[in-house]
Each structure stands twice: as C-alpha cells, then as structure tokens.
N, C-alpha and C. Protein backbone atom coordinates (compact mmCIF):
# COMPACT_ATOMS: atom_id res chain seq x y z
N UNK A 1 -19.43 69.74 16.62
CA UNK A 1 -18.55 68.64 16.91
C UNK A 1 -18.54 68.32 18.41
N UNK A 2 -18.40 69.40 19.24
CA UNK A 2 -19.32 69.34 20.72
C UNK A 2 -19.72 68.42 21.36
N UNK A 3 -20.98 68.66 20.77
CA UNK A 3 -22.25 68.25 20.78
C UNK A 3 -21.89 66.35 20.93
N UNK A 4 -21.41 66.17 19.57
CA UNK A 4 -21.38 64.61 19.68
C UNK A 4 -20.59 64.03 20.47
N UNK A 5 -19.29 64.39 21.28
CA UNK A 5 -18.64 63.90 22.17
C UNK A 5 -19.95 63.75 23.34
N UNK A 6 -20.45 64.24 24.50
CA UNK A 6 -21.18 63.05 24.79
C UNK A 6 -22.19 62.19 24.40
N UNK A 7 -22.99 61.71 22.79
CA UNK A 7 -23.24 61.03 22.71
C UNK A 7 -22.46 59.96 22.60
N UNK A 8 -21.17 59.94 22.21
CA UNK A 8 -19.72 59.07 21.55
C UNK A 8 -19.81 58.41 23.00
N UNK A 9 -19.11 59.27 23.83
CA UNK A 9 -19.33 58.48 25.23
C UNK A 9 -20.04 57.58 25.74
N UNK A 10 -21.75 58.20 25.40
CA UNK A 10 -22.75 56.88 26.27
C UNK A 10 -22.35 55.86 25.01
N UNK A 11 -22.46 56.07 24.03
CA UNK A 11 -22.55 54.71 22.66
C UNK A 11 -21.70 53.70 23.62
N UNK A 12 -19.95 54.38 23.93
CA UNK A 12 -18.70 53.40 24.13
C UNK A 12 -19.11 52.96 25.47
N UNK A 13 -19.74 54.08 26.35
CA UNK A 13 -20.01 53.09 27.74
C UNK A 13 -21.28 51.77 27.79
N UNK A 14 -21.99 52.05 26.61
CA UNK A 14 -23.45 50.95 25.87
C UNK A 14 -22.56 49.48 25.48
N UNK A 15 -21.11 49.45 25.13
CA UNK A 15 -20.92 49.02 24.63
C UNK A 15 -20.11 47.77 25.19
N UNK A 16 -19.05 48.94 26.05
CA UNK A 16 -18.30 48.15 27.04
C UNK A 16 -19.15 47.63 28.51
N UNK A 17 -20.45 47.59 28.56
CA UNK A 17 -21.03 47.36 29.74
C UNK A 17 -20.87 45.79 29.50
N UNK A 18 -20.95 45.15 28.50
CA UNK A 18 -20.77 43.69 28.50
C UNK A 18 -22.38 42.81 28.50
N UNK A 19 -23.26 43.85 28.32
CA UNK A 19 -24.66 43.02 27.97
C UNK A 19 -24.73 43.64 26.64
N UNK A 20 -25.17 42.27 25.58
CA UNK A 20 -25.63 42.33 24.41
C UNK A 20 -26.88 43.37 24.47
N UNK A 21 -27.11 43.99 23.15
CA UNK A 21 -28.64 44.48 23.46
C UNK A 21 -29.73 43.82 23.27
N UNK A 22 -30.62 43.72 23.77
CA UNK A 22 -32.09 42.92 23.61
C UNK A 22 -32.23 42.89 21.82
N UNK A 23 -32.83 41.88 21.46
CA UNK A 23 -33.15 41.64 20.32
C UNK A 23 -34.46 40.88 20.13
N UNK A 24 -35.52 41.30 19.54
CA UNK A 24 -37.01 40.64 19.73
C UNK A 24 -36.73 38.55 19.26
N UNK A 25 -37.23 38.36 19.88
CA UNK A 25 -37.74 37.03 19.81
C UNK A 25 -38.85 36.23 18.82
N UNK A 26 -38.42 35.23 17.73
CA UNK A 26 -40.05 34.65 17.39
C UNK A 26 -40.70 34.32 18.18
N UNK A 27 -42.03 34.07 17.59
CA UNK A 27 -43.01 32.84 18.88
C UNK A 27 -42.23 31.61 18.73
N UNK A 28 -41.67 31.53 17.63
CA UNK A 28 -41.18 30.25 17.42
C UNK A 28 -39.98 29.80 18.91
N UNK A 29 -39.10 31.08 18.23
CA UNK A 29 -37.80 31.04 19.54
C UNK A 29 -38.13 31.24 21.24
N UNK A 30 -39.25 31.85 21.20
CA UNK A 30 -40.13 31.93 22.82
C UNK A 30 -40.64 30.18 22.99
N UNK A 31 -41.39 29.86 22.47
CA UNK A 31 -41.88 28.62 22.68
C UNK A 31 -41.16 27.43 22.74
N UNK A 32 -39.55 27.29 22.90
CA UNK A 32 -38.41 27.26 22.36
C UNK A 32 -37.88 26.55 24.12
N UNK A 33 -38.25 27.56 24.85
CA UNK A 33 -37.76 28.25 26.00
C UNK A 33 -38.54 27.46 26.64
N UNK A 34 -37.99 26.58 27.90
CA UNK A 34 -38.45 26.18 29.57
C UNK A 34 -37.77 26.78 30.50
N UNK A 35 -38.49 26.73 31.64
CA UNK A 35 -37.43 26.73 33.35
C UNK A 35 -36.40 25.75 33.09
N UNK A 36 -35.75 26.08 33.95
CA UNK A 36 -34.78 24.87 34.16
C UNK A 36 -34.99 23.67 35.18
N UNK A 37 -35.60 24.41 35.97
CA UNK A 37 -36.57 23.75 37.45
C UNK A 37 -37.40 22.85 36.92
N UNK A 38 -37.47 22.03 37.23
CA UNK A 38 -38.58 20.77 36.58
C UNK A 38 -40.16 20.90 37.29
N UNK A 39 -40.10 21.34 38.19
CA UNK A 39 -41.34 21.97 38.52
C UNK A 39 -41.90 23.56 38.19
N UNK A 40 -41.11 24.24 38.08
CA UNK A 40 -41.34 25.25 37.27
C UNK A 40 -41.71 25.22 35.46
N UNK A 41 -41.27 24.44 34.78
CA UNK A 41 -41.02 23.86 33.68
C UNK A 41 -42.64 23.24 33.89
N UNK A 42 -43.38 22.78 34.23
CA UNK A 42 -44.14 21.66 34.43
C UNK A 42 -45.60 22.35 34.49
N UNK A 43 -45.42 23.83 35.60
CA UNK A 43 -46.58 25.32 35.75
C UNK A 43 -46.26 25.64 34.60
N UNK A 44 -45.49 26.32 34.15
CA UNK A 44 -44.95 26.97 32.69
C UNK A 44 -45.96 26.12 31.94
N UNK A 45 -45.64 25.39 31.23
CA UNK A 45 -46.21 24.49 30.62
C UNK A 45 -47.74 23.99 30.48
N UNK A 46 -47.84 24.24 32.19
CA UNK A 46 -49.56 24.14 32.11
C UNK A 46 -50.41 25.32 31.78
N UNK A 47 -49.67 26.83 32.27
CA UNK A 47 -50.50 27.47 32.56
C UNK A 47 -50.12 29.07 31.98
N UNK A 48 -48.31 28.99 31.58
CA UNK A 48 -48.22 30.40 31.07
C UNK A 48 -47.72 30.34 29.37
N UNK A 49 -47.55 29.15 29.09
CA UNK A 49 -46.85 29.14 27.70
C UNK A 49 -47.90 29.44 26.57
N UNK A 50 -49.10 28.59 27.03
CA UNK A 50 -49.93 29.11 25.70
C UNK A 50 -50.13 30.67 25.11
N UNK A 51 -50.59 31.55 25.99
CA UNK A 51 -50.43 32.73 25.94
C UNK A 51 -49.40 32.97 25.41
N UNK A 52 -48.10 32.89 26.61
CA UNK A 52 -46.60 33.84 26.20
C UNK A 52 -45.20 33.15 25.39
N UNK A 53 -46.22 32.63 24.33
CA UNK A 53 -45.56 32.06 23.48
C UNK A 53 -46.63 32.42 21.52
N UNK A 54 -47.42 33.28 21.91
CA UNK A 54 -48.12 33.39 20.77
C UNK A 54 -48.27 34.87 20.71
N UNK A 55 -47.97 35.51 19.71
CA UNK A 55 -47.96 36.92 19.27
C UNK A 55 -49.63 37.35 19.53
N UNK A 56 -50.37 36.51 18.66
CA UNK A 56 -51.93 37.00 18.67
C UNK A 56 -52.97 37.09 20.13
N UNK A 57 -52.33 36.27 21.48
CA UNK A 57 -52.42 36.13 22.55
C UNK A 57 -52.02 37.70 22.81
N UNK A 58 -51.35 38.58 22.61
CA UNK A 58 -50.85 39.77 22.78
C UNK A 58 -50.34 39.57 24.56
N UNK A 59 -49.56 38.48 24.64
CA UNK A 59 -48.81 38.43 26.02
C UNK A 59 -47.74 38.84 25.64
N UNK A 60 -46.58 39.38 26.28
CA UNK A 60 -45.32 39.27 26.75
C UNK A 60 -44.37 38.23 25.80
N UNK A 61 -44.34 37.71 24.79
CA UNK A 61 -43.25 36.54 24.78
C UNK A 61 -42.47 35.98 25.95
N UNK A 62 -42.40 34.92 25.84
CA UNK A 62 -41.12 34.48 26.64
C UNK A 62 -40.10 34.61 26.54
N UNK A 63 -39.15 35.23 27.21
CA UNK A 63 -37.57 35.57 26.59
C UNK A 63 -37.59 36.68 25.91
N UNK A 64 -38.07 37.39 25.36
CA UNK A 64 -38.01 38.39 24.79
C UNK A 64 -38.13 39.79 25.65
N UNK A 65 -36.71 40.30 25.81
CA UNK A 65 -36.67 40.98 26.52
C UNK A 65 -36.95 42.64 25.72
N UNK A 66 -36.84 42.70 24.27
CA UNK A 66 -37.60 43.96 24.09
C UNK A 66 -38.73 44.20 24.40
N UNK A 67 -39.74 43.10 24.83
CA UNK A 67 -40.70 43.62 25.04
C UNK A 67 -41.04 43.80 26.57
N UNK A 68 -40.25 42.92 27.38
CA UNK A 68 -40.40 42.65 28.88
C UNK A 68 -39.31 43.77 29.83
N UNK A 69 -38.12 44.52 29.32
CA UNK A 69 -37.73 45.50 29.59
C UNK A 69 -38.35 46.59 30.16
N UNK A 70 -39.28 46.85 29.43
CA UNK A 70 -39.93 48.40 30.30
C UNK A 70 -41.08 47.76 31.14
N UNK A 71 -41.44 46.30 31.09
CA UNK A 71 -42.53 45.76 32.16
C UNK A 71 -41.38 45.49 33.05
N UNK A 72 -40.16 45.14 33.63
CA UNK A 72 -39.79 44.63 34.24
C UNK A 72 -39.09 46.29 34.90
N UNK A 73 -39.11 47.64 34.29
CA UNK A 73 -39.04 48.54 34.88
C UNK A 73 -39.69 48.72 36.12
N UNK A 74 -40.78 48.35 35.80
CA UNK A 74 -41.71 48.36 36.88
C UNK A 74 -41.60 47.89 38.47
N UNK A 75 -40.50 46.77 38.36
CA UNK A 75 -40.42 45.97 39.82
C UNK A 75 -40.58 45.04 39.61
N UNK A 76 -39.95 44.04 40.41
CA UNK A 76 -41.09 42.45 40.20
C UNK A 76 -42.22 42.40 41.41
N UNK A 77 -42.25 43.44 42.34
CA UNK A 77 -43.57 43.70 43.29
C UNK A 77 -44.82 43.84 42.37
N UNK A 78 -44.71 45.39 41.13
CA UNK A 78 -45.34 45.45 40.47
C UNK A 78 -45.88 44.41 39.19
N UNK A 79 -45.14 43.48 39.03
CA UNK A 79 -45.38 42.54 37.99
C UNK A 79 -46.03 40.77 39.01
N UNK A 80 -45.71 40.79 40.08
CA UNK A 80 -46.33 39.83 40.53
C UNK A 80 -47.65 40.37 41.13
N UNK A 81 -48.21 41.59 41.55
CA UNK A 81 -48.83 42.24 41.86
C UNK A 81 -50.21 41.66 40.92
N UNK A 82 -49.80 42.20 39.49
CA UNK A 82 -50.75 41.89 37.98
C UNK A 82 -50.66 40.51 37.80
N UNK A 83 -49.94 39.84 37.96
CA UNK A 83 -50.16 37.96 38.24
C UNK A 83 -50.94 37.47 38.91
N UNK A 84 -50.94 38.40 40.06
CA UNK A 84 -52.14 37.44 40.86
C UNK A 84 -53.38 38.08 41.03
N UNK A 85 -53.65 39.70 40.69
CA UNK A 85 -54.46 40.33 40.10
C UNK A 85 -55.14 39.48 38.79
N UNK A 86 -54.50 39.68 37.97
CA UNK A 86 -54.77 39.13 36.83
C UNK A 86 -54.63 40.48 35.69
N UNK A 87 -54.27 40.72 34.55
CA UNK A 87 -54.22 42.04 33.82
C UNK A 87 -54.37 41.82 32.11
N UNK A 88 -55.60 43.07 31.67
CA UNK A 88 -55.96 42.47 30.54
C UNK A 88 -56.54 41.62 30.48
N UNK A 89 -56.29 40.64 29.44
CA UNK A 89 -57.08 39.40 28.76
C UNK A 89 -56.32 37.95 29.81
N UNK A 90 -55.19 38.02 30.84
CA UNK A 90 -54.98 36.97 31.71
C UNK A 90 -55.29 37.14 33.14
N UNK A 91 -55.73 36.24 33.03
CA UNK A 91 -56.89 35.73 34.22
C UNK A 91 -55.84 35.61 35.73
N UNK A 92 -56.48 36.13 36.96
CA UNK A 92 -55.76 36.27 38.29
C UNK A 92 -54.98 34.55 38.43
N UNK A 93 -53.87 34.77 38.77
CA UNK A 93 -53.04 33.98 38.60
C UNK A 93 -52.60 33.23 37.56
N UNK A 94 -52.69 33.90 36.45
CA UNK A 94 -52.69 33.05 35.02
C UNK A 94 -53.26 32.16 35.01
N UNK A 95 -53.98 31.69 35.71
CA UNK A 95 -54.72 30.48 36.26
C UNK A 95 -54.00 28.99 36.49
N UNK A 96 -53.26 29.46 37.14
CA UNK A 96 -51.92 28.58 38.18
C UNK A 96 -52.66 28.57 39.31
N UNK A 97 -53.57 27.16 39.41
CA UNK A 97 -54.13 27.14 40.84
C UNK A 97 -52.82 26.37 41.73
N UNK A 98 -51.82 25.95 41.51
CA UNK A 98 -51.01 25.53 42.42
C UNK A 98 -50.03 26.77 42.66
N UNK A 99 -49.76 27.75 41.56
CA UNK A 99 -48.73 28.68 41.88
C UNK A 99 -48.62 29.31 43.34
N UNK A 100 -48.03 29.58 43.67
CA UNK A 100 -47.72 30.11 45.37
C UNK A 100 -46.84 31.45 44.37
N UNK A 101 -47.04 32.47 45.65
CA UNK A 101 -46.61 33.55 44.60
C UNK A 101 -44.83 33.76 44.51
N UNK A 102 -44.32 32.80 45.09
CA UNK A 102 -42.99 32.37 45.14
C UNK A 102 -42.93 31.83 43.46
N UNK A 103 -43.49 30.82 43.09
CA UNK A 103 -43.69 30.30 42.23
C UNK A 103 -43.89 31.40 40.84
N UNK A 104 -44.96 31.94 41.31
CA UNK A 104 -45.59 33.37 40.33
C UNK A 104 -44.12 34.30 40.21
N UNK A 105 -43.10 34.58 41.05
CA UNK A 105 -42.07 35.18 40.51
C UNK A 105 -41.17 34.60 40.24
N UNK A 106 -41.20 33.69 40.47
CA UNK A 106 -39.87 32.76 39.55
C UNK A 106 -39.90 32.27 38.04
N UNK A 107 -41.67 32.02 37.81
CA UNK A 107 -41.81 32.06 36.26
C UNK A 107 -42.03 33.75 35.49
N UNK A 108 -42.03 34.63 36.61
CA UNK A 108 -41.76 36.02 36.04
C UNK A 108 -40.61 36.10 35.51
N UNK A 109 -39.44 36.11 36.38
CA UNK A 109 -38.11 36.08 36.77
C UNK A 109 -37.56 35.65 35.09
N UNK A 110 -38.31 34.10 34.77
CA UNK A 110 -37.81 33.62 33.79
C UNK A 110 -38.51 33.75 32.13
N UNK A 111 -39.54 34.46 32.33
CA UNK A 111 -40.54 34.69 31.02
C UNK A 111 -39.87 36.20 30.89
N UNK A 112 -39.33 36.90 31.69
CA UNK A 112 -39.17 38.05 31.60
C UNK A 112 -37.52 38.23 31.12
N UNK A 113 -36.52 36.86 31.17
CA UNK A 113 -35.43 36.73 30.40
C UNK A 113 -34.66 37.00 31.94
N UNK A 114 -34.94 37.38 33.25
CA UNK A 114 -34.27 37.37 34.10
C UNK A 114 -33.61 35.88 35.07
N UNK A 115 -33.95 34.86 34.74
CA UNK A 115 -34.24 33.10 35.13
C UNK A 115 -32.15 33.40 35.90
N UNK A 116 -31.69 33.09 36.72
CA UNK A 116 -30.28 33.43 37.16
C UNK A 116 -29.74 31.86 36.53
C-alpha cells in the first residue's frame, strides 16, 4: 500500500499541472493546421506540409505532439540544426530556399505544437 502513495502523487501532480496530455493526431487533423503568420503559412505550405502532413512520408505530423515530444526534447538548437542539415528522407532545409533559419524555427516552433 506504500508503494502506491508515490505513484498517487505524481498521477495528482500529472493532473493538476493544467496541460492536457498529448493525444496523436490524423493526417487528416495535421493537414488541418496553418501558421498564423501569413508568411509563415505561405513556406509551410510550400515546402513543409506535404511531408508533415502524411503518415507514409514518415515525417513528424504537424501538431501532433506525441510524436514531436521526445524530438522537441532535444532543443530547438538540435532540431533546427537537422533542418538545415537536412535528416533522413528531408532534404537540407526542407527545401525552403527562402527560409532564413529564423524562419526554420518558427515553422519548428509550430509543426512541433509549440506556435505561442
């Protein structure tokens, strides 16, 4: 009986933190999803949605933070890092020849469910 008092604890502190828990996303409900920025909205659109809006693309979804959670562990140093690298099957800069890497973390920021 112990034992389960501190799991009881983290559950009630999981609970009262006031963020919902992540819940996976369709492609449908990712593809769903823009910036709010009309120029961000506009790169999005040209250059990261096809990918991170299709399961078989094996990107990231958009918005879907079960899957972008433990990538976004990483840093956003480390995740703009692989943007303009390029990682896997997407090409160095997702192939956003206008992106500035200002740009490259702000459509991180927001594919990754972090957008303020």
């Amino acid at each position: 009986m112990r034992a389960l008092l501190p799991i009881a604890a983290l559950l009630l502190a999981a609970c009262s933190s006031g963020e919902a828990p992540a819940a996976p996303l369709t492609a449908e409900q990712s593809a769903a999803l823009a910036p709010k920025d009309p120029r961000l909205a506009q790169l999005y659109a040209g250059s990261c949605k096809g990918c991170h809006t299709v399961k078989a693309a094996q990107a990231p979804l958009t918005g879907d933070r079960t899957i972008w959670n433990s990538r976004w562990a990483q840093g956003e140093a480390a995740l703009l890092a692989a943007a303009i690298q390029g990682k896997k099957g997407m090409p160095a800069g997702g192939q956003c020849f206008e992106c500035t890497p200002g740009d490259l973390t702000a459509l991180i920021r927001f594919m990754a469910g972090r957008e303020p």
